[in-house]
PDB file of N, CA and C in Angstrom:
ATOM      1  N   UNK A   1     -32.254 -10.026  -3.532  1.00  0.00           N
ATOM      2  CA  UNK A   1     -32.790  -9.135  -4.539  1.00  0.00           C
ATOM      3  C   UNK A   1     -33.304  -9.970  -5.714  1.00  0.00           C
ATOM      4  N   UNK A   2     -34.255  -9.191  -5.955  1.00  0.00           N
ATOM      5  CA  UNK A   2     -34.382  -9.787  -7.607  1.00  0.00           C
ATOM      6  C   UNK A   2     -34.950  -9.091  -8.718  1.00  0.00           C
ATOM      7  N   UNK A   3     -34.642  -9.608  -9.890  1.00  0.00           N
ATOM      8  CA  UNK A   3     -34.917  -8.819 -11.377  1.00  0.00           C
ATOM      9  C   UNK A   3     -36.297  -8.659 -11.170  1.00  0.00           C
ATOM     10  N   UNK A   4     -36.962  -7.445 -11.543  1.00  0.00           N
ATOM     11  CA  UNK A   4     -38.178  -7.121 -11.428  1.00  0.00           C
ATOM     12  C   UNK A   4     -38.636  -6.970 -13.285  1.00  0.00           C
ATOM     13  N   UNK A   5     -37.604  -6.394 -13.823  1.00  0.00           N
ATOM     14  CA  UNK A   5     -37.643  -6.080 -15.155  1.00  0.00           C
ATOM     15  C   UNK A   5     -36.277  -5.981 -15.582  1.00  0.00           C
ATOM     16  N   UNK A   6     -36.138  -6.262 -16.868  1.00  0.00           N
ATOM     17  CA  UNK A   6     -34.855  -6.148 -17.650  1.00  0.00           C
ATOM     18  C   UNK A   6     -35.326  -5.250 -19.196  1.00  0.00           C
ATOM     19  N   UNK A   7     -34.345  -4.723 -19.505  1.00  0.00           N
ATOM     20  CA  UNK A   7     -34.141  -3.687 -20.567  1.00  0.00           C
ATOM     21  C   UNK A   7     -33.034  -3.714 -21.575  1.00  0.00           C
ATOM     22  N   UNK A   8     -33.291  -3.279 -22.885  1.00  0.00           N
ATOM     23  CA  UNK A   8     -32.332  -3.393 -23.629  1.00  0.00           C
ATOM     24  C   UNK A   8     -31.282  -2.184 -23.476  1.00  0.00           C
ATOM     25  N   UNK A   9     -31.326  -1.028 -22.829  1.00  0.00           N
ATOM     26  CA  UNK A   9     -30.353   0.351 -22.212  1.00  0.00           C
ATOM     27  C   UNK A   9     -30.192   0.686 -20.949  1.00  0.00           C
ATOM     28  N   UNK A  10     -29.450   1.205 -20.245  1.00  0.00           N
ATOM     29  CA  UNK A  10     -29.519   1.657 -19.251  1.00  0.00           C
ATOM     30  C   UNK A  10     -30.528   2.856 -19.090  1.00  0.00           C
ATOM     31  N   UNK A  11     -30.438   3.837 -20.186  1.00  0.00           N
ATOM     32  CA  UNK A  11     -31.608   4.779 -20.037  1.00  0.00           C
ATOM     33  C   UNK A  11     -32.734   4.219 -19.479  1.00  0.00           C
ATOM     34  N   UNK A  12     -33.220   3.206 -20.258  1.00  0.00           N
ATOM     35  CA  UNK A  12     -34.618   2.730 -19.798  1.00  0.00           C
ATOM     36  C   UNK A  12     -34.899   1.809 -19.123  1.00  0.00           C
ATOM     37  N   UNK A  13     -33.944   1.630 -18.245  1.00  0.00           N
ATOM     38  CA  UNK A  13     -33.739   1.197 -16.948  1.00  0.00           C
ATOM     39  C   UNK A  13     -33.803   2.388 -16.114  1.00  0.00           C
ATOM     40  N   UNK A  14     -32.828   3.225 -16.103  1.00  0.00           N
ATOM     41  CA  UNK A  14     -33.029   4.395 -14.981  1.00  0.00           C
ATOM     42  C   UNK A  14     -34.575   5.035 -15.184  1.00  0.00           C
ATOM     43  N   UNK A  15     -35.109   5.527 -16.242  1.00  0.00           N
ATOM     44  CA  UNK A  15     -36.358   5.905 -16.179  1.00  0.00           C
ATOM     45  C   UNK A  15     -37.618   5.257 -15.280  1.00  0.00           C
ATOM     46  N   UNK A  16     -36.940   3.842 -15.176  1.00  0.00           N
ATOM     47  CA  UNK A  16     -38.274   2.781 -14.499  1.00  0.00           C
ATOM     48  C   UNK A  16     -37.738   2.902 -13.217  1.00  0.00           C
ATOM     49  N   UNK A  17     -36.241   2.843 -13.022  1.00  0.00           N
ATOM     50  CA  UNK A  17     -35.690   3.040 -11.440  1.00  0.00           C
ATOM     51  C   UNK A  17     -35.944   3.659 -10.803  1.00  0.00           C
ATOM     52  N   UNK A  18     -36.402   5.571 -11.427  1.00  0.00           N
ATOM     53  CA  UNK A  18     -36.618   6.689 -10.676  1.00  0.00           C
ATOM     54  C   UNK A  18     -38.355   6.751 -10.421  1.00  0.00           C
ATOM     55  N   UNK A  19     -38.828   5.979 -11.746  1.00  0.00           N
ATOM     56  CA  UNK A  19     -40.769   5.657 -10.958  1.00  0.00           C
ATOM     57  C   UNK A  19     -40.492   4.723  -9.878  1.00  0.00           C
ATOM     58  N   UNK A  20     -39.771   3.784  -9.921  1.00  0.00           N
ATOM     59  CA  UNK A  20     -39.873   2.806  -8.842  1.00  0.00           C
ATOM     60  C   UNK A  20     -39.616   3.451  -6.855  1.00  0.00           C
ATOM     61  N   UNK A  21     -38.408   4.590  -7.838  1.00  0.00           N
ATOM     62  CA  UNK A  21     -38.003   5.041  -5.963  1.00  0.00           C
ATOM     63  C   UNK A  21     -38.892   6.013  -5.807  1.00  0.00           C
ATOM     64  N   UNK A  22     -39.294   6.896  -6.696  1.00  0.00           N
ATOM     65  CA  UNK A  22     -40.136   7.822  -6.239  1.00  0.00           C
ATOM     66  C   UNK A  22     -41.404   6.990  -5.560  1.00  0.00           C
ATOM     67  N   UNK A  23     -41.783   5.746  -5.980  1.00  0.00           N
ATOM     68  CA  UNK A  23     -43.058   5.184  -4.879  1.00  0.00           C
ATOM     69  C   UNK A  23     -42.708   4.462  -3.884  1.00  0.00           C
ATOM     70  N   UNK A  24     -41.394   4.900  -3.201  1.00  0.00           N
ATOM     71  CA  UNK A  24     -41.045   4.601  -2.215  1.00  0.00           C
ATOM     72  C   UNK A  24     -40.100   2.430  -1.956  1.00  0.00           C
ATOM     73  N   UNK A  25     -39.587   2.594  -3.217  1.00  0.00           N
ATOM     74  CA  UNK A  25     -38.941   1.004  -3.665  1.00  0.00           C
ATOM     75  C   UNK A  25     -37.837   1.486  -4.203  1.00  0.00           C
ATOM     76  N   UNK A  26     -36.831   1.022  -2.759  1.00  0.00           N
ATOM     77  CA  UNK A  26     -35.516   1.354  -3.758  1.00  0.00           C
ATOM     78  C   UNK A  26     -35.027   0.036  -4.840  1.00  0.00           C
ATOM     79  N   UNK A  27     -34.156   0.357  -5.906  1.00  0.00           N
ATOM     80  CA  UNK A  27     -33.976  -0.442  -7.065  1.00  0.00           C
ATOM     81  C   UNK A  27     -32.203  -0.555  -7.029  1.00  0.00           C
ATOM     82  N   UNK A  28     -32.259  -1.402  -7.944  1.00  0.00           N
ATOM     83  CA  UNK A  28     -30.573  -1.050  -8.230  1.00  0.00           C
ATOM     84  C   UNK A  28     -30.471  -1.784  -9.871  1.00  0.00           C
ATOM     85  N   UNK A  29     -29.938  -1.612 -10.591  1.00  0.00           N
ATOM     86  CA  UNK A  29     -29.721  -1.696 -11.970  1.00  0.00           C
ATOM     87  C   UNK A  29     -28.229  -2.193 -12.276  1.00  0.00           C
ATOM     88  N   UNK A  30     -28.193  -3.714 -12.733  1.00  0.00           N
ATOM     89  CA  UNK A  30     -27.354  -4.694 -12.597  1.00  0.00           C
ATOM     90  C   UNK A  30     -26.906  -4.693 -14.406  1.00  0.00           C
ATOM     91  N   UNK A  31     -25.663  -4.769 -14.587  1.00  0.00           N
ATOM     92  CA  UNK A  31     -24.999  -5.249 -16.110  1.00  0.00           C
ATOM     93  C   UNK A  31     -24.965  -3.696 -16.666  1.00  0.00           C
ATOM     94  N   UNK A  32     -24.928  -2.908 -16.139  1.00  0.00           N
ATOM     95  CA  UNK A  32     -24.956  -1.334 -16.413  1.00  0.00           C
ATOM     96  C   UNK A  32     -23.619  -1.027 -17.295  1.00  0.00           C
ATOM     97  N   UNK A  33     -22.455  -1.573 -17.132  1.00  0.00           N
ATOM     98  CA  UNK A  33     -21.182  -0.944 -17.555  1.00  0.00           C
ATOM     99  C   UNK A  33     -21.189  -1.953 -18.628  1.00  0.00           C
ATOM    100  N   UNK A  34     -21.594  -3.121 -19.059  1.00  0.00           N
ATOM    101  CA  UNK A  34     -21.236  -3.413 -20.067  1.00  0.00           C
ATOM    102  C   UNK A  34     -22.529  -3.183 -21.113  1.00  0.00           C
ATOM    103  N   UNK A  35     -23.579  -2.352 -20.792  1.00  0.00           N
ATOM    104  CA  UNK A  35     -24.460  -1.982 -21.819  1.00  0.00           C
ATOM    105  C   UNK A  35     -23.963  -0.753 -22.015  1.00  0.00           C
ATOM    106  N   UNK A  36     -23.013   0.115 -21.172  1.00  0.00           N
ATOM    107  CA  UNK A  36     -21.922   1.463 -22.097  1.00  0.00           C
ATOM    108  C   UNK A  36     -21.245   1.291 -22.875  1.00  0.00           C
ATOM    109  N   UNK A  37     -20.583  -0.394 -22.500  1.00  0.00           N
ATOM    110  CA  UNK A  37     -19.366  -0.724 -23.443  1.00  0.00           C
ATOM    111  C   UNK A  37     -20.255  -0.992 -24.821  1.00  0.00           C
ATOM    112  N   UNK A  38     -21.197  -1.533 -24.576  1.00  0.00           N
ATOM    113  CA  UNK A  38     -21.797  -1.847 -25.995  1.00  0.00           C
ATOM    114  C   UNK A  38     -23.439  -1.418 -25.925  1.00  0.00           C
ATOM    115  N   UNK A  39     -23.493  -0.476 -26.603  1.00  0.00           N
ATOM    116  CA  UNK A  39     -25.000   0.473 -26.318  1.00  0.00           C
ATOM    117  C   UNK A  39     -25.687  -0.300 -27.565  1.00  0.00           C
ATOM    118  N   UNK A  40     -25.836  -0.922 -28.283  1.00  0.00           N
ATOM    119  CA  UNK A  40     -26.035  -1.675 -29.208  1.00  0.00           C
ATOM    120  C   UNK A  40     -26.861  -3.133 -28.667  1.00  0.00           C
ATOM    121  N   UNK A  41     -27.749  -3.088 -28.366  1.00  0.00           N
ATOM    122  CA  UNK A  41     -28.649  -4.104 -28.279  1.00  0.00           C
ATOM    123  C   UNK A  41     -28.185  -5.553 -28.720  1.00  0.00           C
ATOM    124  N   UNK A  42     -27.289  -6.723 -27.934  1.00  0.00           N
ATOM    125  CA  UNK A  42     -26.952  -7.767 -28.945  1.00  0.00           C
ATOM    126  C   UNK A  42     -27.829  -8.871 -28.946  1.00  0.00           C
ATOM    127  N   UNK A  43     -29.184  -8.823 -29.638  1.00  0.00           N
ATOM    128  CA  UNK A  43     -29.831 -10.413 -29.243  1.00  0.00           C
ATOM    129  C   UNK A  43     -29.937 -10.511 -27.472  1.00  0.00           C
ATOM    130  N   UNK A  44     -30.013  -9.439 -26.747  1.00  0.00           N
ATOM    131  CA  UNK A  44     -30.826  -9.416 -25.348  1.00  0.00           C
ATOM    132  C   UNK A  44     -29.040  -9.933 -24.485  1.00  0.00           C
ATOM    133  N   UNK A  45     -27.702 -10.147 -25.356  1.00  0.00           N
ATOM    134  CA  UNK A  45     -26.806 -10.339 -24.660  1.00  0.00           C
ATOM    135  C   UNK A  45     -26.313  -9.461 -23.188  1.00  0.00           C
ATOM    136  N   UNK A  46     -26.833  -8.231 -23.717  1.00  0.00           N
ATOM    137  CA  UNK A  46     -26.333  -7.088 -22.825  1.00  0.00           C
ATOM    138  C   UNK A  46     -27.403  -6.494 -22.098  1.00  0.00           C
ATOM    139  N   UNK A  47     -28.696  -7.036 -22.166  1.00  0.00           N
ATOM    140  CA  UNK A  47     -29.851  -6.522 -21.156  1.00  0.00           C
ATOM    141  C   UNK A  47     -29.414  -6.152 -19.941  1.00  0.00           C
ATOM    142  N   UNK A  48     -30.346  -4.882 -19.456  1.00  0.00           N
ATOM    143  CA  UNK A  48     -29.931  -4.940 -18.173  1.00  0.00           C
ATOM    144  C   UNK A  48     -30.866  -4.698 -17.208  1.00  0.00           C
ATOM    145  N   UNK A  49     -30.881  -5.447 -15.731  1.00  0.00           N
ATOM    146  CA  UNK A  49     -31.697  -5.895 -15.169  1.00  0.00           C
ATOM    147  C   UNK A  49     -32.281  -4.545 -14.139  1.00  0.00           C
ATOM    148  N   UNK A  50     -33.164  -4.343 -13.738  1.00  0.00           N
ATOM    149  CA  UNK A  50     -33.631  -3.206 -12.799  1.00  0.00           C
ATOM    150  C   UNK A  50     -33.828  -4.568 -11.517  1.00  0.00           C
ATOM    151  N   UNK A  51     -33.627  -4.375 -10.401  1.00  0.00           N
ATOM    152  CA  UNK A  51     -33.655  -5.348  -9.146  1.00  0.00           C
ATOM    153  C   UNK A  51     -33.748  -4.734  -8.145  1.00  0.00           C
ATOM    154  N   UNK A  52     -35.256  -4.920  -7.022  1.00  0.00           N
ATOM    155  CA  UNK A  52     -35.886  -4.371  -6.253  1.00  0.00           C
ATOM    156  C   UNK A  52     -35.770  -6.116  -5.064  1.00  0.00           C
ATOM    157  N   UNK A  53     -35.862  -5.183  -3.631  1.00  0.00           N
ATOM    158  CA  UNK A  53     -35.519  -6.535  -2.568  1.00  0.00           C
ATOM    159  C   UNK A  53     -37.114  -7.023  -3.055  1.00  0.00           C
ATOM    160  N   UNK A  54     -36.901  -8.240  -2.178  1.00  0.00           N
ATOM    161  CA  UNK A  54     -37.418  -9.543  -2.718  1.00  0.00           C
ATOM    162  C   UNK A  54     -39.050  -9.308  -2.087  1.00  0.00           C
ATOM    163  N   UNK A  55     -38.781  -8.550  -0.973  1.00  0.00           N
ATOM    164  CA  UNK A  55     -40.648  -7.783  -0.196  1.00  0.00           C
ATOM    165  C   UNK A  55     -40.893  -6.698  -1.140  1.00  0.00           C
ATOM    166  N   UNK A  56     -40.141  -5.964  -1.803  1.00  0.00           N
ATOM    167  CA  UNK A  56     -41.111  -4.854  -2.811  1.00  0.00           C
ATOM    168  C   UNK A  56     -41.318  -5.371  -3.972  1.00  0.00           C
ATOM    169  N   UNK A  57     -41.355  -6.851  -4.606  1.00  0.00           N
ATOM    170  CA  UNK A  57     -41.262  -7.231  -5.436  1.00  0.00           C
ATOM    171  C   UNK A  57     -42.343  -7.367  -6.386  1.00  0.00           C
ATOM    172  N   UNK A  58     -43.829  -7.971  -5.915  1.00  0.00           N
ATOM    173  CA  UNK A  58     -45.145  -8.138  -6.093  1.00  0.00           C
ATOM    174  C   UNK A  58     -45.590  -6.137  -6.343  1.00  0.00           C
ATOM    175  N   UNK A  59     -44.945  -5.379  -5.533  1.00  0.00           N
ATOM    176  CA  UNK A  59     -45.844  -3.706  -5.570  1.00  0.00           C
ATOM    177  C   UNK A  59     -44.898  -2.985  -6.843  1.00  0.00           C
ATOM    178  N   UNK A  60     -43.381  -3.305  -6.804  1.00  0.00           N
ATOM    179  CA  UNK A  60     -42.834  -3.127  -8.333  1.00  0.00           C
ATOM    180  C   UNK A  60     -43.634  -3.648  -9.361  1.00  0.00           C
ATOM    181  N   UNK A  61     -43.787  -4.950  -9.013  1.00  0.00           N
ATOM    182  CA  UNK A  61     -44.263  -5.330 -10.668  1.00  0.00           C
ATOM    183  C   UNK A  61     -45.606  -4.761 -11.131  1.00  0.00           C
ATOM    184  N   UNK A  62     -46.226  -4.528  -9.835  1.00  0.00           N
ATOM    185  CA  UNK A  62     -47.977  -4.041 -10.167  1.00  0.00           C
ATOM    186  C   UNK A  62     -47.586  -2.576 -10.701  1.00  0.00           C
ATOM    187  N   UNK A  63     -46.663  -1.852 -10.165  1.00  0.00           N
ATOM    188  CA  UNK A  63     -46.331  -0.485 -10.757  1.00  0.00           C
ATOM    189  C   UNK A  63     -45.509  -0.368 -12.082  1.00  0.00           C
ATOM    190  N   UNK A  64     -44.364  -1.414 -12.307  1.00  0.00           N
ATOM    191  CA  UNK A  64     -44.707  -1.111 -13.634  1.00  0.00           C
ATOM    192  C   UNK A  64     -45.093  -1.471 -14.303  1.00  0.00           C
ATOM    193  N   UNK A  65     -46.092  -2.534 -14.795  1.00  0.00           N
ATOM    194  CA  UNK A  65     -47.477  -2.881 -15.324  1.00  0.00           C
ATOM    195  C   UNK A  65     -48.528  -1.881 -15.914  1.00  0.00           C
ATOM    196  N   UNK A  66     -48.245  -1.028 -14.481  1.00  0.00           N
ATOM    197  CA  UNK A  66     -49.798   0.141 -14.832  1.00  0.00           C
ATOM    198  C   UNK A  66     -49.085   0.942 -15.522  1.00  0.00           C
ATOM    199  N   UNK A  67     -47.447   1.540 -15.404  1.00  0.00           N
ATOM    200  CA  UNK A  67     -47.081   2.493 -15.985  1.00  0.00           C
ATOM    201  C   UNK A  67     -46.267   1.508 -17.477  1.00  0.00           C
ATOM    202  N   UNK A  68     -46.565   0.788 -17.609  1.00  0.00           N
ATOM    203  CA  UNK A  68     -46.359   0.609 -19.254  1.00  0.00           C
ATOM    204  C   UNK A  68     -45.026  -0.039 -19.188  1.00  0.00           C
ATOM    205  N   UNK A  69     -44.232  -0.273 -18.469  1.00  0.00           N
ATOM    206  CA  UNK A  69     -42.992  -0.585 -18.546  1.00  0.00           C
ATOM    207  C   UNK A  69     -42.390  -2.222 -18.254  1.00  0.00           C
TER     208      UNK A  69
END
């Protein structure tokens, strides 16, 4: 797998996760429980990663590119 995009919330991670599966790329969203423990943005300490397999990787990134993310 690998990081396709990283985020400062989980919200806006899941928002990019559910464009990603709806075009047919499943995702998975890595460091999730410790951006609950601390929802507070620390200097990118607690980013958290959105990660698509390593063949949908190039059609993730072109998708979220176009959709802004």
């Amino acid at each position: 797998m690998k990081t396709v995009a990283t985020f400062p919330d989980a919200m806006s991670a899941s928002i990019s996760k559910g464009m990603l599966e709806n075009n047919g790329i499943p995702s998975t969203i890595d460091n999730q429980a410790m951006s609950a423990l601390y929802p507070t943005p620390m200097s990118g300490v607690w980013e958290v990663s959105l990660m698509v397999n390593d063949s949908d990787y190039d059609k993730a990134t072109a998708l979220l590119a176009e959709h802004g993310d």
